[in-house]
C-alpha atoms as a PDB file:
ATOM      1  CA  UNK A   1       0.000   0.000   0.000  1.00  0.00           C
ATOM      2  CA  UNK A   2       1.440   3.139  -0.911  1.00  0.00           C
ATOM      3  CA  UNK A   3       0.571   6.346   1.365  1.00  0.00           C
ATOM      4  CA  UNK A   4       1.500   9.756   1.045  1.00  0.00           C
ATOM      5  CA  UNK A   5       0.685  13.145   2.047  1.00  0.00           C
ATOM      6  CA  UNK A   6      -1.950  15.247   0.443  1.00  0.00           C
ATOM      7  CA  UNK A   7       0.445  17.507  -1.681  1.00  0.00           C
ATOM      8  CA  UNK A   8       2.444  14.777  -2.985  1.00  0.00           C
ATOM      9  CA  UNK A   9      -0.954  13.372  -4.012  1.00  0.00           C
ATOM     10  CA  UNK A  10      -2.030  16.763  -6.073  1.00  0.00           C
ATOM     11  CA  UNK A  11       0.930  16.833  -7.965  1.00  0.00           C
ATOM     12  CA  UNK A  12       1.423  13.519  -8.868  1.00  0.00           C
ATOM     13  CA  UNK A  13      -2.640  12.371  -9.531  1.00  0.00           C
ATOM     14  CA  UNK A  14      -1.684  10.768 -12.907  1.00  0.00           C
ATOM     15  CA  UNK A  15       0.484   8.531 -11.825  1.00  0.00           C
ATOM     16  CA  UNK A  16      -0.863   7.436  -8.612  1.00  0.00           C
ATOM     17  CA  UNK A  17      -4.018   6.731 -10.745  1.00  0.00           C
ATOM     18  CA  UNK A  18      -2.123   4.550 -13.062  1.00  0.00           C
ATOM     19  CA  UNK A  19      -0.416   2.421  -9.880  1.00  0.00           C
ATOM     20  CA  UNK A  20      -4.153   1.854  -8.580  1.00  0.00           C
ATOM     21  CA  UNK A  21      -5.149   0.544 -12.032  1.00  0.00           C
ATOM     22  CA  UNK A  22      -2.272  -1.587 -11.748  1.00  0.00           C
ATOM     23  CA  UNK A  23      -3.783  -2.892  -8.120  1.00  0.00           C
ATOM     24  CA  UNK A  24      -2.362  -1.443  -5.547  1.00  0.00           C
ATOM     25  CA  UNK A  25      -4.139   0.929  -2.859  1.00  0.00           C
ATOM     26  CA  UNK A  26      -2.744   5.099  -2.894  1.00  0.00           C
ATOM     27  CA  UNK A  27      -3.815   5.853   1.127  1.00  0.00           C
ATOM     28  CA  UNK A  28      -3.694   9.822   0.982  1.00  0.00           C
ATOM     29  CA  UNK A  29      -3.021  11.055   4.435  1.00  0.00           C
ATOM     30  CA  UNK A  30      -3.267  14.741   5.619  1.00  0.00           C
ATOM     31  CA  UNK A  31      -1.002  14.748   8.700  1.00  0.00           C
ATOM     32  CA  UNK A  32      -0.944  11.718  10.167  1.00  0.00           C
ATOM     33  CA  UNK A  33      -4.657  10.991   9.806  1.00  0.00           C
ATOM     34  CA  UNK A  34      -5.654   9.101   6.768  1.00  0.00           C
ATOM     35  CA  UNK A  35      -8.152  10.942   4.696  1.00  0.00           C
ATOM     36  CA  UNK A  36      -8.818   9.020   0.959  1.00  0.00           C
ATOM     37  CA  UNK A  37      -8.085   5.978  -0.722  1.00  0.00           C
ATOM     38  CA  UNK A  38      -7.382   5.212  -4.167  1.00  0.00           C
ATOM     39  CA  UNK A  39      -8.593   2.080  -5.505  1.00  0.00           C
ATOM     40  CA  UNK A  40      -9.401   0.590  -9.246  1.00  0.00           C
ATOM     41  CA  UNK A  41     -13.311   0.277  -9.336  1.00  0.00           C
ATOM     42  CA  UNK A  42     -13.966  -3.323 -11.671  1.00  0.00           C
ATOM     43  CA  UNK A  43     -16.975  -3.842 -13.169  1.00  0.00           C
ATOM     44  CA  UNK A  44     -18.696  -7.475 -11.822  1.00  0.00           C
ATOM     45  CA  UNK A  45     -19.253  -9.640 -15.172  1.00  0.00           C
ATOM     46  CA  UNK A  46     -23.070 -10.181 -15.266  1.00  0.00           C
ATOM     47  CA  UNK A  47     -24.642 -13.016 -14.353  1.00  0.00           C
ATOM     48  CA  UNK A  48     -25.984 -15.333 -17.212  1.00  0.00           C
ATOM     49  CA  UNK A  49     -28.872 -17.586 -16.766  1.00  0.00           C
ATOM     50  CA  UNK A  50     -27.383 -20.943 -17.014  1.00  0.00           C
ATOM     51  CA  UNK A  51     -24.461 -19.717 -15.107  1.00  0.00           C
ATOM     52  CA  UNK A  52     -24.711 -22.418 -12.340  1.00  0.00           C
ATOM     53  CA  UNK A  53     -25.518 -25.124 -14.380  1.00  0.00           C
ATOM     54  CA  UNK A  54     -23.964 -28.298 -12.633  1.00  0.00           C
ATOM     55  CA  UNK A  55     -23.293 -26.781  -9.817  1.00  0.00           C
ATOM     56  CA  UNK A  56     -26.462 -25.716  -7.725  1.00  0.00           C
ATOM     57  CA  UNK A  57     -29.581 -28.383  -7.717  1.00  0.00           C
ATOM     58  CA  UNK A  58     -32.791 -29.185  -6.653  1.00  0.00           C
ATOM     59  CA  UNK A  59     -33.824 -32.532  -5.464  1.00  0.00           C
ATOM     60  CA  UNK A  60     -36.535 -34.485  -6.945  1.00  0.00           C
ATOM     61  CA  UNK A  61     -38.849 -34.547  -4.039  1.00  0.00           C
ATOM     62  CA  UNK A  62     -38.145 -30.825  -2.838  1.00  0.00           C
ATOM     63  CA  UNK A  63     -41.640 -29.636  -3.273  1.00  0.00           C
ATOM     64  CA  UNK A  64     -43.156 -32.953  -1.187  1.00  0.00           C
ATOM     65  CA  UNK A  65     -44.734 -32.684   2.042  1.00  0.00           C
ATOM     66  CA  UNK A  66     -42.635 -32.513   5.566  1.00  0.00           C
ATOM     67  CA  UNK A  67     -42.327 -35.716   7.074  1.00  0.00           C
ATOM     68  CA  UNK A  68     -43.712 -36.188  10.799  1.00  0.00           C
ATOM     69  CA  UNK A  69     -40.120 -35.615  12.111  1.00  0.00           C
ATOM     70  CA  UNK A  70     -39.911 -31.782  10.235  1.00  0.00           C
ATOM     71  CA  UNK A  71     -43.215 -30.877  11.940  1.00  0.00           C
ATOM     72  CA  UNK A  72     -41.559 -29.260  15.047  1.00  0.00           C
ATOM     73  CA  UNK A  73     -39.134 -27.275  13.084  1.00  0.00           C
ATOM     74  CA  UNK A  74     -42.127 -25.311  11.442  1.00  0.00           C
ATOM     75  CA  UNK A  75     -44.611 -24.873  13.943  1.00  0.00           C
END
């Protein structure tokens, strides 16, 4: 993580936005007090229907009724 002081920061914006692109966090710190943080912002890939194929599933008799021993956990 790099950190550095709020005038460093103005004068070098460019680059510190190219080094968190690259990953890493900028802390800007005013004094000795933290103030901002500098961070690349991803976009999530969308979700696709299909997406979980194979991997989430419902069994065959999930929609049957409770059996006796179930009956206290709903009541």
């Amino acid at each position: 993580m790099l950190q550095l002081d709020m005038a460093e920061a103005k004068t070098q914006l460019q680059e510190l936005l190219e080094v968190a692109l690259k990953g890493e966090e900028v802390v800007i710190v005013k004094g000795d007090r933290p103030i901002a943080k500098l961070v690349s912002v991803t976009e999530k890939p969308r979700r696709q229907f299909g997406s979980m194929k194979d991997i989430i599933w419902v069994a065959d008799d999930f929609d049957e009724p409770l059996t006796e021993e179930f009956k206290e956990y709903i009541e």
